[in-house]
Protein backbone atom coordinates (compact mmCIF):
# COMPACT_ATOMS: atom_id res chain seq x y z
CA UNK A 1 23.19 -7.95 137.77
CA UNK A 2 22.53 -4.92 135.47
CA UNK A 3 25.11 -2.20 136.16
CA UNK A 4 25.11 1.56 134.66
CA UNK A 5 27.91 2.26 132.40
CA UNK A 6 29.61 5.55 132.61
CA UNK A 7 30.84 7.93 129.34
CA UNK A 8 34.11 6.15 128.05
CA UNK A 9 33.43 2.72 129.86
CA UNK A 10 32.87 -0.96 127.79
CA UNK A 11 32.24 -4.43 128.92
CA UNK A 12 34.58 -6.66 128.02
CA UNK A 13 33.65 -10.34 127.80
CA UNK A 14 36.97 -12.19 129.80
CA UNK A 15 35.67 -15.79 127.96
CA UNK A 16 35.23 -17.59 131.12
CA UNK A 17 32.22 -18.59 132.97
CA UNK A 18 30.74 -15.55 131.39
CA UNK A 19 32.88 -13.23 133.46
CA UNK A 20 32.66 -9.77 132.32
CA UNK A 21 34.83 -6.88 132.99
CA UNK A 22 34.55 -3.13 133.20
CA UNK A 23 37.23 -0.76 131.62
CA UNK A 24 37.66 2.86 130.34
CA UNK A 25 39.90 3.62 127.69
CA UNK A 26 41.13 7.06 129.46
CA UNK A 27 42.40 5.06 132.32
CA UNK A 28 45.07 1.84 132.15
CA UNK A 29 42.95 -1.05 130.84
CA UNK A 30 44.30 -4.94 131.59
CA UNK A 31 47.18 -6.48 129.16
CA UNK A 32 47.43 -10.21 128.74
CA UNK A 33 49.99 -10.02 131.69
CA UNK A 34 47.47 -10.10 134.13
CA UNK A 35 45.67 -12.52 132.09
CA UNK A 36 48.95 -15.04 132.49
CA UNK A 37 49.37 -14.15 136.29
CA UNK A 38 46.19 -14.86 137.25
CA UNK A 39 46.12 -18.62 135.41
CA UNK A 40 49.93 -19.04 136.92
CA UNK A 41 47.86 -19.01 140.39
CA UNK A 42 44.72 -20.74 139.44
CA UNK A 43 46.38 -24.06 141.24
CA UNK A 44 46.04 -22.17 145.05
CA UNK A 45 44.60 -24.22 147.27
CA UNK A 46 41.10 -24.54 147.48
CA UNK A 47 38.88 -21.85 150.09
CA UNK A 48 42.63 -19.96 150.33
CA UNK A 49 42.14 -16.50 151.28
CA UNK A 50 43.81 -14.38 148.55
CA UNK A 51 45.48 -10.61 148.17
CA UNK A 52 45.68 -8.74 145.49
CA UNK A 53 48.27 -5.53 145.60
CA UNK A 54 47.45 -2.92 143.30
CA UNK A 55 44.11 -4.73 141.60
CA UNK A 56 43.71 -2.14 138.67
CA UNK A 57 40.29 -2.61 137.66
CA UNK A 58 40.10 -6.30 139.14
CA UNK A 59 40.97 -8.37 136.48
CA UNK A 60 43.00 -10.92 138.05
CA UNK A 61 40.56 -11.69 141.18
CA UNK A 62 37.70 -11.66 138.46
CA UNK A 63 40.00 -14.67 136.66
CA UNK A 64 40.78 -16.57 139.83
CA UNK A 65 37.00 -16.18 140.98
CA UNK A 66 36.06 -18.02 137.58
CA UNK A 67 38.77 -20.28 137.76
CA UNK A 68 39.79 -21.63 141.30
CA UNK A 69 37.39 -22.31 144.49
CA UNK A 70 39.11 -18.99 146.70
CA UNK A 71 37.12 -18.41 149.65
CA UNK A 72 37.50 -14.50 149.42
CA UNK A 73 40.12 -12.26 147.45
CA UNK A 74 40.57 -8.62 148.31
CA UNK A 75 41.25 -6.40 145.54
CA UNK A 76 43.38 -2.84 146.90
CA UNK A 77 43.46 -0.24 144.58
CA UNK A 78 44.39 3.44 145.29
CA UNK A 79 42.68 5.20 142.57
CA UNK A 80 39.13 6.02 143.33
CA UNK A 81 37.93 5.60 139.80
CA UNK A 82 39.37 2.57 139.30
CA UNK A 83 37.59 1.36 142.37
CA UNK A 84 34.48 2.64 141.22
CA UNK A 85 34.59 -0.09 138.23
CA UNK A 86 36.28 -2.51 139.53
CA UNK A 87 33.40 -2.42 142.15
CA UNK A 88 30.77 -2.51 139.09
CA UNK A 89 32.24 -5.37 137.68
CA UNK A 90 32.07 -7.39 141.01
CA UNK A 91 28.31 -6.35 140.90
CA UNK A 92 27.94 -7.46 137.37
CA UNK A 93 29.27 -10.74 137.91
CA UNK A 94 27.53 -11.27 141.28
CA UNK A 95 30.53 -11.74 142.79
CA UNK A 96 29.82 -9.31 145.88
CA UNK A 97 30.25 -12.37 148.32
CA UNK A 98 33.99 -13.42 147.41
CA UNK A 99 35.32 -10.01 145.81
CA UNK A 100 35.65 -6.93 147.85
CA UNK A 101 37.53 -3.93 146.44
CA UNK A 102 39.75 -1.84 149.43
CA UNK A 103 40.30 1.97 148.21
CA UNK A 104 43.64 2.86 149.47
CA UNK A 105 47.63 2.46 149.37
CA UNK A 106 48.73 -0.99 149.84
CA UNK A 107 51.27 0.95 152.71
CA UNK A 108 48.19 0.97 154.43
CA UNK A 109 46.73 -2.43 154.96
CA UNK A 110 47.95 -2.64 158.40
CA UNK A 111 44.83 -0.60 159.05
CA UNK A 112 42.78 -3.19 157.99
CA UNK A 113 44.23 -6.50 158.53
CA UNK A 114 46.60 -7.92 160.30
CA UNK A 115 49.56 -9.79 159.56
CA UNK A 116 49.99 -13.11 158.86
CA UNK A 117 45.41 -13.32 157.38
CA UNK A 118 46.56 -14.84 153.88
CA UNK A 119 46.99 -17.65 152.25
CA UNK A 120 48.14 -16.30 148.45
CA UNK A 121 49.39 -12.88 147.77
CA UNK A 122 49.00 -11.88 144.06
CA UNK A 123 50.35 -8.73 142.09
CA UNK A 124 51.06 -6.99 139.09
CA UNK A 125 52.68 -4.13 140.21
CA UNK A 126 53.63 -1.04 138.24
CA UNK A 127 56.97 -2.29 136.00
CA UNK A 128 59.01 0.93 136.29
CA UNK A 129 60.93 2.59 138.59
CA UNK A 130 59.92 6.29 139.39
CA UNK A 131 61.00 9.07 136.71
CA UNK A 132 62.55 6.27 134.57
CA UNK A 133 60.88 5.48 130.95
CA UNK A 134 58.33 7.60 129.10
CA UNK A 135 56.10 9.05 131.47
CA UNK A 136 52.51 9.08 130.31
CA UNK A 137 50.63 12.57 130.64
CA UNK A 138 47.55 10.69 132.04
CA UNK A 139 47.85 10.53 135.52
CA UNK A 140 46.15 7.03 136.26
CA UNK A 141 48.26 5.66 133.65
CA UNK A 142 51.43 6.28 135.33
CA UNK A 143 50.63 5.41 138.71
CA UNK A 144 50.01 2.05 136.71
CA UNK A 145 52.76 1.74 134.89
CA UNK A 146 55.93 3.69 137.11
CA UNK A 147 56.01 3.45 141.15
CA UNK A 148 54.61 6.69 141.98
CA UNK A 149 52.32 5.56 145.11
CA UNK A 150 54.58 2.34 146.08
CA UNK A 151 57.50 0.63 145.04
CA UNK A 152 58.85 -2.96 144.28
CA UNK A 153 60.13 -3.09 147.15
CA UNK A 154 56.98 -1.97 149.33
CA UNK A 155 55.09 -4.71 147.53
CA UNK A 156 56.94 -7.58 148.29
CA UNK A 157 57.76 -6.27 152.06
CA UNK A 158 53.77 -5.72 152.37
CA UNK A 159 53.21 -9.65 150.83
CA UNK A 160 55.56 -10.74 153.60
CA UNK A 161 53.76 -9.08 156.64
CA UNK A 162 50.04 -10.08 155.03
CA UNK A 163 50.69 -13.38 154.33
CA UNK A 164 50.72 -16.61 156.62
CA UNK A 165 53.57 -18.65 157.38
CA UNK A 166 54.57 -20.75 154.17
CA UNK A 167 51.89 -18.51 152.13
CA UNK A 168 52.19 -18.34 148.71
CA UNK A 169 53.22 -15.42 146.47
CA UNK A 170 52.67 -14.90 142.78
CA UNK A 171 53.98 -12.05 140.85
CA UNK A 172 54.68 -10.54 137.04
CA UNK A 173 57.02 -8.02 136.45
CA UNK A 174 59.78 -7.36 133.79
CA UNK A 175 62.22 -9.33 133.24
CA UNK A 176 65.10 -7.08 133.30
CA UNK A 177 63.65 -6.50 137.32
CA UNK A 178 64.31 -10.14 137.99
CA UNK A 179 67.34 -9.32 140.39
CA UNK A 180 65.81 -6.83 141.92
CA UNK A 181 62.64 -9.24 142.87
CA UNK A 182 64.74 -11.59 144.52
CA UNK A 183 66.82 -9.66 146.28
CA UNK A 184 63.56 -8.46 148.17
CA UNK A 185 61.90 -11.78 148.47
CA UNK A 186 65.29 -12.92 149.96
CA UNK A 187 65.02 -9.60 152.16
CA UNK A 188 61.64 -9.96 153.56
CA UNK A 189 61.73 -13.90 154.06
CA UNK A 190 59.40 -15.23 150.78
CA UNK A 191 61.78 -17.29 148.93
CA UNK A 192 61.54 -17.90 145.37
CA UNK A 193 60.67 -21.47 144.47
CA UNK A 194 59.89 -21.05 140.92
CA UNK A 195 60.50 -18.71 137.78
CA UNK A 196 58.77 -18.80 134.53
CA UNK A 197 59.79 -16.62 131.82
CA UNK A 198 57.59 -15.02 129.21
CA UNK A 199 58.65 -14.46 125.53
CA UNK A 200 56.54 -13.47 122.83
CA UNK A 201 57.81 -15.61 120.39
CA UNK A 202 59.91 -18.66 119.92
CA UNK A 203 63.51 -17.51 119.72
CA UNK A 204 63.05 -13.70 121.24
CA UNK A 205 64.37 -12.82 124.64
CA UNK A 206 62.00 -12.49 127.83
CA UNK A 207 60.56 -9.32 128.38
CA UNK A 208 58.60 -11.09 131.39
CA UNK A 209 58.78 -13.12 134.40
CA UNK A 210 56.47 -15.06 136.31
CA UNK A 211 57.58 -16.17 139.80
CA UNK A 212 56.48 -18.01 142.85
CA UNK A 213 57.37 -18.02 146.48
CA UNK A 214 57.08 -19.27 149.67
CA UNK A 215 56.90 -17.22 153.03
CA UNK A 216 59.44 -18.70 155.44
CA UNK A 217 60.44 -21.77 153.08
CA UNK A 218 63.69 -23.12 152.06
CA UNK A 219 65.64 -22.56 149.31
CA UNK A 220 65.07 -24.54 146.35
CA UNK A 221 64.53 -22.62 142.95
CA UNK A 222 63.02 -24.59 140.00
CA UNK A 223 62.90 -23.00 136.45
CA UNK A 224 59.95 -23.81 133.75
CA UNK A 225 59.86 -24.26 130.60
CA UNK A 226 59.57 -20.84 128.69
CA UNK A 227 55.92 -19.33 128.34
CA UNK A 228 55.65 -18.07 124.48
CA UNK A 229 52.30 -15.77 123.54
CA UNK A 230 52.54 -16.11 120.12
CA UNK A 231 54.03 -19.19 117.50
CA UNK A 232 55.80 -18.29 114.46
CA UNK A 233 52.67 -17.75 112.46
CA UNK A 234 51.96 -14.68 114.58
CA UNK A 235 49.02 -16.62 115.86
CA UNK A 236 48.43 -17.00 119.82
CA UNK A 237 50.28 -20.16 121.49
CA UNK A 238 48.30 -22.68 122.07
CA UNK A 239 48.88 -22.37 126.06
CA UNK A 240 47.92 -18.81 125.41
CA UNK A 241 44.44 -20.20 123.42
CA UNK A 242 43.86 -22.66 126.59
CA UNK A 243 43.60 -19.85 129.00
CA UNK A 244 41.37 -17.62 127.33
CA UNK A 245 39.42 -21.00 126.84
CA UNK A 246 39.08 -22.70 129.87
């Protein structure tokens, strides 16, 4: 479907199924973190029901949607703007029938669902704690990038009450948060069953984590084999390659 770009916006061509995405430079465009969260999940169970806290411009439903048989995947996004394009890319794709964007905080999705609907809860939440870090002077950016509107904390308590019993949950954050994560999951009942680290290169230290858990599960914690973006030669991995590819 033909959509109307506004001043500042592209289409970016996501390589997959001939997905396209909508961005604007002046507001915080996707990184290839969302890329790797969103093929981390692509394994959910077919027709699941999906969440995804804090969906930016929709970049990791848009992935899944090419990549996995979900029945439906909410997108919730407090930034009208954002919405706005996220909601032109669904239209774009034609993916109005599995894809619907929610405008609002995540602390309010009790208004719209109730607990226990999903099968898979997905996010990328913003990786810094408020007034910690530089602080970008665009506002969208921030909210993005520091917890302004929500914090770790409310994400992984609002995964617990949205998702069904043994529902999974899939996040990235920084590594340096990893305690942090775990000591919520533990908190709010999703225990973590697996951890994949993300380095850029062979022999540098994580700056990212992938994890997985389980709502209601038992403890049992298996860690993957490192995830690297690049190889020596500066070149992306080959695992890196296979996503953008397939």
């Amino acid at each position: 479907m033909k959509v109307e770009l506004a001043e500042n916006e592209r289409l970016d061509d996501l390589g997959i199924k001939n997905l396209k995405i909508i961005q604007n430079k002046e507001f915080f465009c996707f990184g290839i973190d969302s890329v790797i969260l969103a093929n981390y999940a692509k394994n959910i169970k077919q027709k699941a029901n999906v969440l995804d806290l804090g969906t930016g411009t929709g970049i990791i439903p848009t992935i899944l949607c090419g990549k996995t048989n979900l029945s439906k995947v909410i997108g919730v996004e407090i930034q009208e703007d954002v919405c706005k394009m996220a909601n032109k890319s669904i239209q774009y794709n034609n993916l109005q029938e599995r894809f619907k964007i929610i405008c609002d905080s995540i602390l309010n999705l009790n208004n719209y669902f109730r607990k226990n609907t999903f099968d898979v809860v997905i996010t990328n939440p913003p990786y810094k704690k408020k007034d910690t870090g530089i602080v970008n002077p665009t506002e969208s950016k921030t909210i993005a990038r520091h917890e302004i509107t929500a914090t770790l904390e409310d994400f992984i308590k609002i995964a617990k009450d949205m998702l069904k019993d043994k529902g999974e949950f899939y996040m990235v954050q920084r590594t340096e948060r990893l305690v942090d994560i775990c000591f919520y999951m533990r908190k709010y009942k999703i225990e973590p069953k697996e951890i994949r680290f993300v380095c850029s290169k062979p022999g540098q230290s994580s700056k990212l984590v992938l994890i997985k858990g389980k709502k209601n599960e038992n403890d049992f914690l298996k860690v993957m084999p490192n995830l690297y973006i690049y190889n020596e030669n500066g070149e992306y991995s080959r695992e890196i390659k296979e996503m953008y590819n397939n």
